[in-house]
Protein backbone atom coordinates (compact mmCIF):
# COMPACT_ATOMS: atom_id res chain seq x y z
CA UNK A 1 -1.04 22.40 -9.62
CA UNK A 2 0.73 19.37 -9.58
CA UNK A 3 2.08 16.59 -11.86
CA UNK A 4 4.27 13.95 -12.95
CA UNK A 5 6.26 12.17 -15.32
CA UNK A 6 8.09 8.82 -15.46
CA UNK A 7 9.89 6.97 -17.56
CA UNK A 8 10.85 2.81 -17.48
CA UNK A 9 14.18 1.89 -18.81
CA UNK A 10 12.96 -1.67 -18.53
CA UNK A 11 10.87 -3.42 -16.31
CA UNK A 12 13.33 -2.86 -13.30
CA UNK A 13 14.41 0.52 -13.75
CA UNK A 14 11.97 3.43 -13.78
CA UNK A 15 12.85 7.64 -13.61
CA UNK A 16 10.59 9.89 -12.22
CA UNK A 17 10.35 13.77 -12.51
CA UNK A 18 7.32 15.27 -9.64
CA UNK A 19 6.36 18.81 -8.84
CA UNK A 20 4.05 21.11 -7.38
CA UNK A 21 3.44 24.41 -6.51
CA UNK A 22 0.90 27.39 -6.44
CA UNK A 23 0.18 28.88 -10.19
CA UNK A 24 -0.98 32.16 -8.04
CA UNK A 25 -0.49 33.86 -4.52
CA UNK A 26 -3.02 32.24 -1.79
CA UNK A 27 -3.32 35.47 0.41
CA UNK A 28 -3.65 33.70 3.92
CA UNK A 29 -1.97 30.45 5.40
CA UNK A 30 -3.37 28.04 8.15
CA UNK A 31 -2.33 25.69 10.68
CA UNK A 32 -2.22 22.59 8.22
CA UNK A 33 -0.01 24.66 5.61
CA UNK A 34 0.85 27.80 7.51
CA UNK A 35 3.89 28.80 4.78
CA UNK A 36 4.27 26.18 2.05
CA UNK A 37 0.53 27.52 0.77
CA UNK A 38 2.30 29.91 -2.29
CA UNK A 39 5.82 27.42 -2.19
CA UNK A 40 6.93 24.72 -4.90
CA UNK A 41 8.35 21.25 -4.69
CA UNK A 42 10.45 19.21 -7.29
CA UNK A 43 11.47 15.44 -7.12
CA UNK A 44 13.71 13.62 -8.92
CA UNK A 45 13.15 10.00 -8.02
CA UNK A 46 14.83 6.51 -9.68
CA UNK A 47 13.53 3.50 -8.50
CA UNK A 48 15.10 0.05 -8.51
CA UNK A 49 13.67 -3.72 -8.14
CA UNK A 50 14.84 -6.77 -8.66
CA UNK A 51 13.49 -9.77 -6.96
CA UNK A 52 12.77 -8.55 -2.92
CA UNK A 53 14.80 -5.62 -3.67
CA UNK A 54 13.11 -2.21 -3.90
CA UNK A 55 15.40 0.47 -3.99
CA UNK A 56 14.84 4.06 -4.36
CA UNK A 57 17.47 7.14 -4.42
CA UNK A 58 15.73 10.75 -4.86
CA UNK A 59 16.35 14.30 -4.72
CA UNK A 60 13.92 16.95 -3.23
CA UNK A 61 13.79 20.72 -3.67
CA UNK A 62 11.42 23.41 -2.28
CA UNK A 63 11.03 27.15 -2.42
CA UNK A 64 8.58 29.20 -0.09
CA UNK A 65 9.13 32.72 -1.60
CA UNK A 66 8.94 36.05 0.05
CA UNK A 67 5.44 37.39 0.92
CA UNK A 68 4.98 40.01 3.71
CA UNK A 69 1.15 39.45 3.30
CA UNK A 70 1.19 36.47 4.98
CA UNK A 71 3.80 36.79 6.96
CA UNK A 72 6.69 35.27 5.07
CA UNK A 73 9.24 38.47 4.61
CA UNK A 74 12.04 36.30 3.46
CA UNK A 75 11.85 33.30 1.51
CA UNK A 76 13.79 30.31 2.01
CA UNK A 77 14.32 26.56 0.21
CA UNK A 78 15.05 23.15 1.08
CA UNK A 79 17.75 21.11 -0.41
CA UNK A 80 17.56 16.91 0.52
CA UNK A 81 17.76 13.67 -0.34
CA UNK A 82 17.37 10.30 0.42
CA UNK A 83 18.06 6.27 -0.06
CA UNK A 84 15.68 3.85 0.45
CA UNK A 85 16.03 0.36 0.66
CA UNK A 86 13.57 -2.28 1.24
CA UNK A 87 13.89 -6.06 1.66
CA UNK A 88 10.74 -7.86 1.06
CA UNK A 89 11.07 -11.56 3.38
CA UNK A 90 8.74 -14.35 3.24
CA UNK A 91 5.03 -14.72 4.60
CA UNK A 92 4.43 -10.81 4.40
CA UNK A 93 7.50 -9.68 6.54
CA UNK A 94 9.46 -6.87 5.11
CA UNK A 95 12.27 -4.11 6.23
CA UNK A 96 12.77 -1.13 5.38
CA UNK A 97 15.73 1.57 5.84
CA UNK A 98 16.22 4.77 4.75
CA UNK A 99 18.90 7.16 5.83
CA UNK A 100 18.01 11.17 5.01
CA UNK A 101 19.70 14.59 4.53
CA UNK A 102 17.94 18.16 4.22
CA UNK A 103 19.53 21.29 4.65
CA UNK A 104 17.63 24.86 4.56
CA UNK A 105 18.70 28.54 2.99
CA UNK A 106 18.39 31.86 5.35
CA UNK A 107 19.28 32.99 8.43
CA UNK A 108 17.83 34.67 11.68
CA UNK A 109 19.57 37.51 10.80
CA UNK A 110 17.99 38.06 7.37
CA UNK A 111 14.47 36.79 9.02
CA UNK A 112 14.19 34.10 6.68
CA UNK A 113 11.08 31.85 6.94
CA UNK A 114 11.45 28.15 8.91
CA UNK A 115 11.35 25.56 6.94
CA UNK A 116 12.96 23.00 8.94
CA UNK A 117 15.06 23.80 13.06
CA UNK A 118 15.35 27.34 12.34
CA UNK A 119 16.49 29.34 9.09
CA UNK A 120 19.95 27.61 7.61
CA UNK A 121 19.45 24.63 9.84
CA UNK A 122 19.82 20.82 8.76
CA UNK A 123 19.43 17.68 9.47
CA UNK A 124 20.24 13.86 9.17
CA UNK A 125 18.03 11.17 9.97
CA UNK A 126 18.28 7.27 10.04
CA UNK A 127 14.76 5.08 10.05
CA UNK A 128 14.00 1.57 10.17
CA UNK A 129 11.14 0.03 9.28
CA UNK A 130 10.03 -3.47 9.86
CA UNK A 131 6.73 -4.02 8.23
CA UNK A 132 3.93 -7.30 8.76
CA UNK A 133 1.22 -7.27 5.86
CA UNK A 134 -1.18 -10.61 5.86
CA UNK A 135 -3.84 -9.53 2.63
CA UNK A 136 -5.24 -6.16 3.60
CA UNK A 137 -4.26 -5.75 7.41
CA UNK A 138 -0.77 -4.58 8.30
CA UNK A 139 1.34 -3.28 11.79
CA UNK A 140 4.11 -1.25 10.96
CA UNK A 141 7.25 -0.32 13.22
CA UNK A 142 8.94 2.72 12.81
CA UNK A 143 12.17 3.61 14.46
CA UNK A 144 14.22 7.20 13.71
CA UNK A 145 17.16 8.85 14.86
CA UNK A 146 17.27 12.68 14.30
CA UNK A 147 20.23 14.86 14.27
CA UNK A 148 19.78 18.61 13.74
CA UNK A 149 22.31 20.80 13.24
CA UNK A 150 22.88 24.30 13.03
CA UNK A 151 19.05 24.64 14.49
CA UNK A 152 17.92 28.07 16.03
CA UNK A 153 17.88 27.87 20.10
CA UNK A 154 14.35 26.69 21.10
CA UNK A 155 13.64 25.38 17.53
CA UNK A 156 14.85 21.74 17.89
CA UNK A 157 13.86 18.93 20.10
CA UNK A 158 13.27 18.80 23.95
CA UNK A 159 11.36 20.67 26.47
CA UNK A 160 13.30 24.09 25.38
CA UNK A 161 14.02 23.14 21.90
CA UNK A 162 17.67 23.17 22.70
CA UNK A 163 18.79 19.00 22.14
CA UNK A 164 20.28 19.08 18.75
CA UNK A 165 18.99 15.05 18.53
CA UNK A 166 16.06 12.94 19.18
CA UNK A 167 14.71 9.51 18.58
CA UNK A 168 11.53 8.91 17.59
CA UNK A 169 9.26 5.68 17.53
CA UNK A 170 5.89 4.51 16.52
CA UNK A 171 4.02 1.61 16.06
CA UNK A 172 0.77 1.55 13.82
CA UNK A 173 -2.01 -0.92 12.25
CA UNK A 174 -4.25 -1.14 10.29
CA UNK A 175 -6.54 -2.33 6.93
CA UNK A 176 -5.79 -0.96 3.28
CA UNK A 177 -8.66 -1.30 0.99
C-alpha cells in the first residue's frame, strides 16, 4: 500500500509526507525487487518555486526487515537525503542539480541485507542535469559523480567492484504524452 499527503502553505510553498510498504509478508522476491518486496519507504519532501526556481529539499527512509524465507536473515535501512535545484531558462532550456547523501545500517559481520555497496556502506553523489523540452519532445543530459564509502570489497564500481568512485553519464529523448 501506498499513499500521500501534502499540504500548501501558499501557492509557493507546499509539504509533502509519502510512504509505502507491504501490509503482509510476500514469501518470494525476484530480479526486479529481489529484497525491498516486504520493506517500507517514508518521504518527507518541501518543495519551493518562485518564478524559474524549483527547489526541493527531502528526506528518505527505508526498512527491509529480517526474513530467512526469502533470504533476508538480517534486516537493514536506509537513511538519505537530498537538494534539488532547478533553473528553468528561456525557449524550453532548463538545469538541473542535485547533490545526494544515503547511508545504510548492518554489517558483513552480522549478515545484514545490501541495500546500497555492501551492509553499512554510503554514499555521496553530485548530478547535473541540463534539460531541452520544445511541446511534447525532450533530450535530457545527465551527468553524476559517485562516491562510495565504506562499500564491501567487490560491491562498488569497476571490473572487481573495488573503485570506491565512478562517474556516470547518459543522454536520452524522447515524447511525453
Amino acid at each position: 500500500m501506498s499513499g500521500s499527503a501534502a499540504y500548501a502553505f501558499n501557492a509557493a510553498n507546499t509539504l509533502s509526507f509519502v510512504a509505502g510498504g507491504n501490509l503482509g509478508s510476500t514469501p518470494y522476491y525476484t530480479f526486479a525487487t529481489p529484497v525491498q518486496n516486504n520493506g517500507s519507504i517514508y518521504n518527507i519532501i518541501y518543495t519551493y518555486t518562485h518564478g524559474n526556481w524549483y527547489i526541493q529539499p527531502y528526506w528518505q527512509y527505508t526498512s527491509v526487515p529480517t526474513n530467512v524465507n526469502v533470504g533476508v536473515p538480517q534486516g537493514a535501512s536506509t537513511d538519505g537525503g537530498a537538494l534539488l535545484f532547478n533553473y528553468n531558462f528561456k525557449h524550453g532550456v532548463s538545469i538541473a542539480l542535485r547533490p545526494e547523501y544515503i547511508t545504510t545500517t548492518g554489517s558483513v559481520a552480522n549478515n545484514a541485507v545490501n541495500l546500497l555497496y555492501g551492509p553499512g556502506s554510503s554514499a555521496f553523489s553530485f548530478t547535473f542535469t541540463p534539460t531541452y523540452q520544445k511541446d511534447g519532445f525532450f533530450l535530457r543530459g545527465d551527468l553524476s559523480v559517485v562516491d562510495a564509502r565504506d562499500f564491501t570489497p567487490g560491491l562498488a564500481f569497476g571490473h572487481q567492484g573495488l573503485d570506491g568512485s565512478q562517474i556516470r553519464g547518459v543522454v536520452e529523448a524522447g515524447f511525453m504524452f
